[in-house]
N, C-alpha and C. Protein backbone atom coordinates (compact mmCIF):
# COMPACT_ATOMS: atom_id res chain seq x y z
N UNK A 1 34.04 -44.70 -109.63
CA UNK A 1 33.16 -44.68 -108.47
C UNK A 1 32.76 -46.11 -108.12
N UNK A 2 33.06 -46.48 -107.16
CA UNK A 2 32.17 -47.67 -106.29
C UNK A 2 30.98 -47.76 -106.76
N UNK A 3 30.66 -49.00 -107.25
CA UNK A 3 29.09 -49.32 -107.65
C UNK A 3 28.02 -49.01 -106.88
N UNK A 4 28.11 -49.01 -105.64
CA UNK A 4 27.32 -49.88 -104.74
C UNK A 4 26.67 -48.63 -104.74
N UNK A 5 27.62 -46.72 -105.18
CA UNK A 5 27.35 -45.50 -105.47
C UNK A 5 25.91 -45.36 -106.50
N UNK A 6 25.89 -46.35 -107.02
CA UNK A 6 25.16 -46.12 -108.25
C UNK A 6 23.60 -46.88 -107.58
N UNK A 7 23.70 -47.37 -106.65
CA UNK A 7 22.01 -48.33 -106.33
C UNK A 7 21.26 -47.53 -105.94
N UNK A 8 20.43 -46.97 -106.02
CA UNK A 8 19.20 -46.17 -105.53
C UNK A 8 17.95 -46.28 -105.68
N UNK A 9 16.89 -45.32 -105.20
CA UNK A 9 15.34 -46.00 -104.96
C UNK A 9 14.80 -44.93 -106.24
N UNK A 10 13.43 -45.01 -106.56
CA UNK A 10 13.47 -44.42 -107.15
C UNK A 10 11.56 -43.83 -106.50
N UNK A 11 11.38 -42.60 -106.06
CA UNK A 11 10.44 -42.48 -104.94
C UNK A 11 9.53 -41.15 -106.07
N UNK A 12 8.39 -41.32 -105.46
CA UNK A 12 7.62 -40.61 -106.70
C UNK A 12 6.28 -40.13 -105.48
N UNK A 13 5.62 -39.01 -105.65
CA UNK A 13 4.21 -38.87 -105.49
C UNK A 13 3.43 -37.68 -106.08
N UNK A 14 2.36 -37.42 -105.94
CA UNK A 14 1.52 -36.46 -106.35
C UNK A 14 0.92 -35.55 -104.94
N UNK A 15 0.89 -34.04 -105.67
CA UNK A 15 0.48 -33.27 -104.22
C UNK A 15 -0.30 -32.31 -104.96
N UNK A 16 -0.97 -31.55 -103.63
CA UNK A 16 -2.39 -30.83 -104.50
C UNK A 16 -1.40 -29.06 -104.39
N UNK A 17 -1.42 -28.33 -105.59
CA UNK A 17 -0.95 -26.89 -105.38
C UNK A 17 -2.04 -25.78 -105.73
N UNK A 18 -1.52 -25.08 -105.39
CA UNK A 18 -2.83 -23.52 -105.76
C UNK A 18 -2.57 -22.98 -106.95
N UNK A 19 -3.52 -23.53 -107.25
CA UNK A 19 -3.62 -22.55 -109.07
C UNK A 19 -3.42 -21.16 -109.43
N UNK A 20 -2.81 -20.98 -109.93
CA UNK A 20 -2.57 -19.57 -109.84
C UNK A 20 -1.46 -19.62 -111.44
N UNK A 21 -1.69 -18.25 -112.30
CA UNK A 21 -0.95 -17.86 -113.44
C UNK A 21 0.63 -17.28 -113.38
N UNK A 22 1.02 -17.24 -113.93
CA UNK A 22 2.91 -16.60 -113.80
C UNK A 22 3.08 -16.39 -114.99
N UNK A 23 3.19 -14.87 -115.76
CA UNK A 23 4.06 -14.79 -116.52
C UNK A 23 5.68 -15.20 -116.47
N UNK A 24 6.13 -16.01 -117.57
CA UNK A 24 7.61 -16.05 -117.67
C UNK A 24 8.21 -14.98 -118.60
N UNK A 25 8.85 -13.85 -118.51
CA UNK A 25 9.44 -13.22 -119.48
C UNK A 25 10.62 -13.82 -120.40
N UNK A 26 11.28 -14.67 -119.44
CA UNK A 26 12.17 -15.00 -120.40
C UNK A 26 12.03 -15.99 -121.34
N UNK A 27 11.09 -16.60 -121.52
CA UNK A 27 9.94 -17.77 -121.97
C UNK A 27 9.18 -17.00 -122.96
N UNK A 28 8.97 -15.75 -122.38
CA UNK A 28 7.40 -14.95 -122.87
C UNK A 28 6.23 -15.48 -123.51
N UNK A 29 6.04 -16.25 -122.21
CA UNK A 29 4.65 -17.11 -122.00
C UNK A 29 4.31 -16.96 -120.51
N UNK A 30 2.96 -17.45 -120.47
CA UNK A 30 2.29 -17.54 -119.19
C UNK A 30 2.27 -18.82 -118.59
N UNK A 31 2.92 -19.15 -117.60
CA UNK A 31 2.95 -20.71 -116.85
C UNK A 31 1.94 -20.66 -116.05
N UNK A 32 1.12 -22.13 -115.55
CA UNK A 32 0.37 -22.10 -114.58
C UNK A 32 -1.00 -23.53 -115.47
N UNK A 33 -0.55 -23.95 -116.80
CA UNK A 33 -1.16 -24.40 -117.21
C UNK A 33 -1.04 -26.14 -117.51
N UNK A 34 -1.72 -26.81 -117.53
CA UNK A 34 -1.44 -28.18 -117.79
C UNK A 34 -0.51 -28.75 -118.41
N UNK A 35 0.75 -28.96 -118.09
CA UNK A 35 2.17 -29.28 -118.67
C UNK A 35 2.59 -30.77 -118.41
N UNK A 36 2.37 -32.06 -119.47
CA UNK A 36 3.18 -33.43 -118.64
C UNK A 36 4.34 -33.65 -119.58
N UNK A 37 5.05 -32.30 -120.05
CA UNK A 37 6.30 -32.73 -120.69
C UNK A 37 5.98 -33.16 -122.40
N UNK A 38 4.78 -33.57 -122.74
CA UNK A 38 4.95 -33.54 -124.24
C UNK A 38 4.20 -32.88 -124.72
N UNK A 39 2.90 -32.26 -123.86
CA UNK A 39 1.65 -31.79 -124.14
C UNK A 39 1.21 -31.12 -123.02
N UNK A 40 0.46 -29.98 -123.71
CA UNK A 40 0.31 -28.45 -122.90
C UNK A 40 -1.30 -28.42 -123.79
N UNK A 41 -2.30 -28.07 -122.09
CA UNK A 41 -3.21 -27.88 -122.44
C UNK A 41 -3.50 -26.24 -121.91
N UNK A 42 -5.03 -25.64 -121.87
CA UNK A 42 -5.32 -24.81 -121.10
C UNK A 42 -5.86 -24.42 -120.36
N UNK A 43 -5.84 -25.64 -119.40
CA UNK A 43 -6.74 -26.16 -118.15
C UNK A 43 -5.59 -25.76 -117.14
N UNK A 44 -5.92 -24.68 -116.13
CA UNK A 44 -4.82 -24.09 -115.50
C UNK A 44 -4.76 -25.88 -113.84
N UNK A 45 -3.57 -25.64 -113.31
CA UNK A 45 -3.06 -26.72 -112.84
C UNK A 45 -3.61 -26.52 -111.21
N UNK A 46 -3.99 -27.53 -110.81
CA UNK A 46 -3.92 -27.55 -109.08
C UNK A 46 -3.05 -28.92 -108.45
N UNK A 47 -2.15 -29.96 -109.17
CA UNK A 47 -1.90 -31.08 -108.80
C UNK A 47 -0.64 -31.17 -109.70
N UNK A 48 0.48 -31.63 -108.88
CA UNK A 48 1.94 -31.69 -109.38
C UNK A 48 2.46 -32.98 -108.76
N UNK A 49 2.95 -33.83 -110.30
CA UNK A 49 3.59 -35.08 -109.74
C UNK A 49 5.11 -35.01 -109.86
N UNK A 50 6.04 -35.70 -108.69
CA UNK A 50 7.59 -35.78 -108.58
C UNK A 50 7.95 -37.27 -108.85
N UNK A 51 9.09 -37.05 -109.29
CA UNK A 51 9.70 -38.61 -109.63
C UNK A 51 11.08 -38.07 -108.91
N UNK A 52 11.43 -38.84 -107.95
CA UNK A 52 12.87 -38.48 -107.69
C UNK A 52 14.00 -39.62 -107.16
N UNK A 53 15.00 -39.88 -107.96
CA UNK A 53 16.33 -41.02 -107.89
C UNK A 53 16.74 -40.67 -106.27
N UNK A 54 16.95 -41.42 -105.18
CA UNK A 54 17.75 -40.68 -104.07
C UNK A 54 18.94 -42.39 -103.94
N UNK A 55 19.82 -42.06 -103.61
CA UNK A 55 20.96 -42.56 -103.52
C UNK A 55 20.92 -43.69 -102.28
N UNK A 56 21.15 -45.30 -102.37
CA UNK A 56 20.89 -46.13 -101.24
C UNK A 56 22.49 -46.01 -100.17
N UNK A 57 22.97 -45.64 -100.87
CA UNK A 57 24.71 -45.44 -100.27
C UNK A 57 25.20 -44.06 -100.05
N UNK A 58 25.51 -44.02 -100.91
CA UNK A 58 25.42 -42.02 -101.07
C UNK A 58 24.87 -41.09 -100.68
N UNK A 59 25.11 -39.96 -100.37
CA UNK A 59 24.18 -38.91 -99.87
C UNK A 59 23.57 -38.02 -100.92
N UNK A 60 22.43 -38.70 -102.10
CA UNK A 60 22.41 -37.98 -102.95
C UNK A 60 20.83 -37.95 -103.54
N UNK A 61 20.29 -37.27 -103.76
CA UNK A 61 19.01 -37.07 -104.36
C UNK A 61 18.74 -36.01 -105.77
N UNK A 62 17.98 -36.81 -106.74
CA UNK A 62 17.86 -35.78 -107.85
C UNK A 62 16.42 -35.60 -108.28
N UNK A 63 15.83 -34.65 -108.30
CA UNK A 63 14.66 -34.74 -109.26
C UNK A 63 14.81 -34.85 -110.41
N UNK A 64 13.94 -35.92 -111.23
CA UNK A 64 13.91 -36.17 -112.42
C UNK A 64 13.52 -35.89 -113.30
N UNK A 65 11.93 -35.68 -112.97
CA UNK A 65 10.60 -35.47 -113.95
C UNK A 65 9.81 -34.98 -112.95
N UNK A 66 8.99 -34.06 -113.54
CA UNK A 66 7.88 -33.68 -112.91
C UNK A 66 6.97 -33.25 -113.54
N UNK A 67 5.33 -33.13 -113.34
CA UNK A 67 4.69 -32.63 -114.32
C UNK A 67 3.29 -32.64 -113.58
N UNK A 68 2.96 -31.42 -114.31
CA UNK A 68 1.45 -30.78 -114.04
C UNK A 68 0.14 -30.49 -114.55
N UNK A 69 -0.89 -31.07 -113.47
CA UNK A 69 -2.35 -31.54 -114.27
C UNK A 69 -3.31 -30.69 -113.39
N UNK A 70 -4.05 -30.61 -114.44
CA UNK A 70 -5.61 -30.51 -113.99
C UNK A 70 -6.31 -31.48 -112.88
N UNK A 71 -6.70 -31.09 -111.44
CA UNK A 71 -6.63 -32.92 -111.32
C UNK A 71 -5.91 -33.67 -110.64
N UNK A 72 -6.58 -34.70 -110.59
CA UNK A 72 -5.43 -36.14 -110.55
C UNK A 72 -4.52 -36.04 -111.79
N UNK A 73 -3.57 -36.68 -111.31
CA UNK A 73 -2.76 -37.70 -111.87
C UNK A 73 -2.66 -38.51 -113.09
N UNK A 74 -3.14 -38.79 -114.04
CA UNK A 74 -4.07 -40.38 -114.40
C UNK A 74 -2.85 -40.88 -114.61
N UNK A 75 -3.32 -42.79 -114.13
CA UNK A 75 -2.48 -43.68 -113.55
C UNK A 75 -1.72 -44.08 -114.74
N UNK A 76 -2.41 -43.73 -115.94
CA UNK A 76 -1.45 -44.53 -117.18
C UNK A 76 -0.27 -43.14 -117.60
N UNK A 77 -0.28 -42.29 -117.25
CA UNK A 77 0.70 -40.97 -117.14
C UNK A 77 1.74 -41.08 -116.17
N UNK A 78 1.24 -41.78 -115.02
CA UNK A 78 2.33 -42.22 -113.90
C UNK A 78 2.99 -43.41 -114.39
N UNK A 79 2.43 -44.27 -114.97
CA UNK A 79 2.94 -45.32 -115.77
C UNK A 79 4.23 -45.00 -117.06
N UNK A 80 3.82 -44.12 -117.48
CA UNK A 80 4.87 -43.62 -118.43
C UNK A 80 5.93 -42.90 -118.05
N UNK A 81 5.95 -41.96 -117.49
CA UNK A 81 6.59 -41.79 -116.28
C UNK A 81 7.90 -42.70 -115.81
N UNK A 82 7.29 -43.72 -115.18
CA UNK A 82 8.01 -44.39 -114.45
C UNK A 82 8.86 -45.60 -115.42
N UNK A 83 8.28 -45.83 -116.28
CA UNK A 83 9.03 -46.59 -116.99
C UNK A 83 10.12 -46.47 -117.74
N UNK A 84 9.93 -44.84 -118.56
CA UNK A 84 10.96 -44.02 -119.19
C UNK A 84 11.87 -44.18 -117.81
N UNK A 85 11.96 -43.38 -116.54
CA UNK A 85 12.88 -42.80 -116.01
C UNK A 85 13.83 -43.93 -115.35
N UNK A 86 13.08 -45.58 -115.37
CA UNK A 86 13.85 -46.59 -115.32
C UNK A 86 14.66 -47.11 -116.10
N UNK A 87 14.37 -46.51 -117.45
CA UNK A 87 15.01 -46.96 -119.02
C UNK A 87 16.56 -45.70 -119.13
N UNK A 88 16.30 -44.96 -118.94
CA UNK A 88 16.64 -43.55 -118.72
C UNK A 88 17.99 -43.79 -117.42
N UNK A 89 17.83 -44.05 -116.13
CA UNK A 89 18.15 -44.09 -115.21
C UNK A 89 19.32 -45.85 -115.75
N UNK A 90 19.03 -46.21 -115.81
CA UNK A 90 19.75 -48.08 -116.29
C UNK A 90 20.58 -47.43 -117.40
N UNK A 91 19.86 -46.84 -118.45
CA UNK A 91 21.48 -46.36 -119.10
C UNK A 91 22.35 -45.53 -118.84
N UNK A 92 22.10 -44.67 -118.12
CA UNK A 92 23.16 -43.98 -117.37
C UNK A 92 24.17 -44.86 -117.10
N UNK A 93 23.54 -46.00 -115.78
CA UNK A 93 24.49 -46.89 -114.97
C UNK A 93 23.79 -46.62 -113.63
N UNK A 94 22.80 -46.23 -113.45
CA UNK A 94 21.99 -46.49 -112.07
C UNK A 94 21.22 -47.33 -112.32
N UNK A 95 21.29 -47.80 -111.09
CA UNK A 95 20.71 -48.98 -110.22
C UNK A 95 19.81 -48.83 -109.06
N UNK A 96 18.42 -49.23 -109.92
CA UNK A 96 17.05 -48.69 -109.15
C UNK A 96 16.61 -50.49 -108.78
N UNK A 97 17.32 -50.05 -107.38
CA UNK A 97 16.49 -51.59 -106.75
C UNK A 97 14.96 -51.74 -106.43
N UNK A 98 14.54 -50.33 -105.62
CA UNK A 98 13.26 -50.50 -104.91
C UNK A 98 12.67 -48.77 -105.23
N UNK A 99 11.12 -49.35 -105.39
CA UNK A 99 10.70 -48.31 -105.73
C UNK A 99 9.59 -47.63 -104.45
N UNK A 100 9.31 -46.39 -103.98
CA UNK A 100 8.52 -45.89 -102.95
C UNK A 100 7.58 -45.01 -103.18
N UNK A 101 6.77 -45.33 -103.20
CA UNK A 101 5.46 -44.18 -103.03
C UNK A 101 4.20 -44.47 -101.63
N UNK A 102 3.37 -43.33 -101.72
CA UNK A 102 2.39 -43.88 -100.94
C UNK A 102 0.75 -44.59 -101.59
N UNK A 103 0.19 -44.81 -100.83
CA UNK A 103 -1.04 -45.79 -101.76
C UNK A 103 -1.84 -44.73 -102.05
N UNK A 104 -1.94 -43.51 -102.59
CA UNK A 104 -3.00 -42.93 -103.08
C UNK A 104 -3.95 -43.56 -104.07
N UNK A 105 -4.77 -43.34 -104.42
CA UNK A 105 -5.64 -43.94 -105.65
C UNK A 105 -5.15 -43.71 -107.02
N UNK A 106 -4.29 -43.05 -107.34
CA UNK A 106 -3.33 -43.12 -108.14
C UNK A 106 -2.56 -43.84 -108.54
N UNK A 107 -1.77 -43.73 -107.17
CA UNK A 107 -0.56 -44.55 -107.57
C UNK A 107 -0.54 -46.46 -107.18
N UNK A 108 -1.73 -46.24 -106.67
CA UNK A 108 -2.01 -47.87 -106.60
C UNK A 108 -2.26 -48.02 -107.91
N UNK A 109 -3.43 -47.16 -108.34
CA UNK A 109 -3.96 -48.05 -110.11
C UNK A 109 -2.59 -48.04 -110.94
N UNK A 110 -1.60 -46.80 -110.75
CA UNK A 110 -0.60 -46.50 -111.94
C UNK A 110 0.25 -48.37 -111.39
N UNK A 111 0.83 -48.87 -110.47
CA UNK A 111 1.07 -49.96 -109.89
C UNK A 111 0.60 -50.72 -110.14
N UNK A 112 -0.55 -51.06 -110.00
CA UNK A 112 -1.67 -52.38 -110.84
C UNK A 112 -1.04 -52.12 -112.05
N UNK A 113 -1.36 -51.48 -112.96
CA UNK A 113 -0.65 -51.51 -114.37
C UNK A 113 0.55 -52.17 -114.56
N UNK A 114 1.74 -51.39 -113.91
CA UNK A 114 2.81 -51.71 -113.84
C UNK A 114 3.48 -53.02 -113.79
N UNK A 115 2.74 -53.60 -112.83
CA UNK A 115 2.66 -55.11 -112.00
C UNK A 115 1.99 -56.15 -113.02
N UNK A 116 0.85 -56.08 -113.51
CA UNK A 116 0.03 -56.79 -114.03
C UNK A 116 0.93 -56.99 -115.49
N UNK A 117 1.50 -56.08 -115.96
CA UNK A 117 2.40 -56.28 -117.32
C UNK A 117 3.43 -57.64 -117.45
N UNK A 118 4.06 -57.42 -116.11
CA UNK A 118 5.05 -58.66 -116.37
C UNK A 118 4.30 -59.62 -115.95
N UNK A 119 3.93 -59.73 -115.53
CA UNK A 119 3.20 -61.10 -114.74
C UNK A 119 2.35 -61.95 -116.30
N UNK A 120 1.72 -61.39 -117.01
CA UNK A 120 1.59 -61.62 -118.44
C UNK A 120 2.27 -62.43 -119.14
N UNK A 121 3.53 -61.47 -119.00
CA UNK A 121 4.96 -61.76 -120.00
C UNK A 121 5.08 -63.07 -119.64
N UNK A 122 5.34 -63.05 -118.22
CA UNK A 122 5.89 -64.82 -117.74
C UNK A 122 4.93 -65.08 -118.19
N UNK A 123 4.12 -65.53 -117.78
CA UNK A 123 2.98 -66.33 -118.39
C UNK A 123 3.22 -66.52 -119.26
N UNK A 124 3.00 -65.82 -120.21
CA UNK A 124 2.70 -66.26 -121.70
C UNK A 124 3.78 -67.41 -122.31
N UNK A 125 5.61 -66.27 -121.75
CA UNK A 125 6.70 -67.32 -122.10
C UNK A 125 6.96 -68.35 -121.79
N UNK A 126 6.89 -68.62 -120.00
CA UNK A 126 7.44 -69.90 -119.63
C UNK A 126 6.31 -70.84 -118.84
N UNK A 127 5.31 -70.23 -118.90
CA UNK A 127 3.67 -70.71 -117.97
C UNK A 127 3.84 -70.27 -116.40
N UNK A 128 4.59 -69.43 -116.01
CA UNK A 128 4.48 -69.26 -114.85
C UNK A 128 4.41 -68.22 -114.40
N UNK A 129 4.28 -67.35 -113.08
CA UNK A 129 4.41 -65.98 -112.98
C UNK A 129 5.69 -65.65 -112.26
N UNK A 130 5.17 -64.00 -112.05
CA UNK A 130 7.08 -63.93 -111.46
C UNK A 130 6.77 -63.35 -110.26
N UNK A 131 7.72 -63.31 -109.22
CA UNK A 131 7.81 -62.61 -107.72
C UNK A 131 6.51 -61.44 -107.46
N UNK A 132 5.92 -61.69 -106.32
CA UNK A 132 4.55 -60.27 -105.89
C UNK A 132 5.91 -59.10 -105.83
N UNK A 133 5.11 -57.92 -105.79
CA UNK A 133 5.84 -56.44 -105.47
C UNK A 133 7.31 -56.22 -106.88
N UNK A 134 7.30 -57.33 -107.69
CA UNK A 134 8.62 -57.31 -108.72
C UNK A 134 7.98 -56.20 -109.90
N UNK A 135 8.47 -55.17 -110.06
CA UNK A 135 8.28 -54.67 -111.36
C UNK A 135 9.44 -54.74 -112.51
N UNK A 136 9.27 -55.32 -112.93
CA UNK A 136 10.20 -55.34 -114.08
C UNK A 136 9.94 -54.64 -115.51
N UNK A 137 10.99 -54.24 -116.22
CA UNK A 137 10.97 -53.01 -117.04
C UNK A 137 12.25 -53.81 -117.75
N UNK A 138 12.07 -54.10 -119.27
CA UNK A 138 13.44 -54.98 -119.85
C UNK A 138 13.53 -56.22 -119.07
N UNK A 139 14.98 -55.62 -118.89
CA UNK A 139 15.85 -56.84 -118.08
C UNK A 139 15.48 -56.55 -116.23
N UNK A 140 15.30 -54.93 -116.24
CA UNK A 140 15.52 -54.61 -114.83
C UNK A 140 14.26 -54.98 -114.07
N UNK A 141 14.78 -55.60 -112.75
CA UNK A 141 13.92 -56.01 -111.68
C UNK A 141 13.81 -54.58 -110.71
N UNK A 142 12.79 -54.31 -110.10
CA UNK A 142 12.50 -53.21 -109.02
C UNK A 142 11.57 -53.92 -107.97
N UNK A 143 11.91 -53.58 -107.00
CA UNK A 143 10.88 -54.07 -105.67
C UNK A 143 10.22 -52.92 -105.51
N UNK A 144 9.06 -52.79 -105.40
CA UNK A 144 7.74 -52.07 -105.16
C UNK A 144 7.89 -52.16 -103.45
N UNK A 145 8.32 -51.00 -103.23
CA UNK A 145 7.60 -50.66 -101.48
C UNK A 145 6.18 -49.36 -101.51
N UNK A 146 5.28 -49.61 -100.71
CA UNK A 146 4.18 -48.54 -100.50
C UNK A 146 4.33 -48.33 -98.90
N UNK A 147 4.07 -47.03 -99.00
CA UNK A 147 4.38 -46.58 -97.40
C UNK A 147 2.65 -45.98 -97.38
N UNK A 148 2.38 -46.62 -95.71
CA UNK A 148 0.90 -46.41 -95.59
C UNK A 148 1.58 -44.84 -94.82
N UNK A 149 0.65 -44.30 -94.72
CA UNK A 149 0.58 -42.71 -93.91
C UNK A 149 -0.68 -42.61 -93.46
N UNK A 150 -0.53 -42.58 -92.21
CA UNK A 150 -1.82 -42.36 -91.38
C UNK A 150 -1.80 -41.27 -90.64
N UNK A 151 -2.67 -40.10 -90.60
CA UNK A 151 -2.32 -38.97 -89.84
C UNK A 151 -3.50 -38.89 -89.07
């Protein structure tokens, strides 16, 4: 496959859902409860976050991760999140140039985090900082886009 196949964004947000219970039979458990993939509470859910790869060349989109809270979000959960699915996503052989969300209060603080990490790193190593909007993760560079939404 053509590389250029492999560059994509990597676009994420949080949305509010209606709480409500579901037996699973084939599970034989009851869904509807606080789930972020390593840990299950029993605080039933109104708020579901998406992480999703979509293709800069290609016609292609995948969901990745998703997971459900009580709540917000919290920004250091979006942080983890996003870092795995860049670590995750790079060994495959994708190529996450730019990243998209909107500025909720979320995902700005989970971003401050994000941002504020490398900027450190340089520092500390060579005395200087590195590019605004650069998130870097390892080796990999990502450009931070925020889309304002005004309705």
């Amino acid at each position: 496959m053509d590389p250029k196949y492999n560059l994509c964004t990597l676009i994420f947000d949080e949305m509010s859902i209606q709480p409500h219970l579901d037996y699973l039979p084939c599970e034989d458990r009851v869904g509807g409860f606080e789930d972020e993939g390593t840990t299950k509470t029993n605080k039933i859910v109104d708020h579901v976050c998406l992480f999703m790869l979509r293709g800069i060349f290609g016609r292609w989109k995948q969901h990745v991760a998703f997971a459900f809270w009580k709540n917000t979000v919290p920004a250091v959960n979006i942080v983890r999140f996003y870092k795995e699915i860049v670590k995750e996503a790079t060994a495959l052989g994708l190529n996450i140039i730019a990243s998209v969300c909107d500025q909720g209060t979320t995902n700005s603080a989970a971003l401050d985090i994000i941002l504020q990490d490398p900027k450190r790193r340089a520092i500390l190593e060579n005395g200087t900082g590195i590019k605004e909007n650069v998130i870097r993760i390892g080796d990999h560079e990502v450009i931070l886009s925020l889309i304002l939404l005004i309705f």
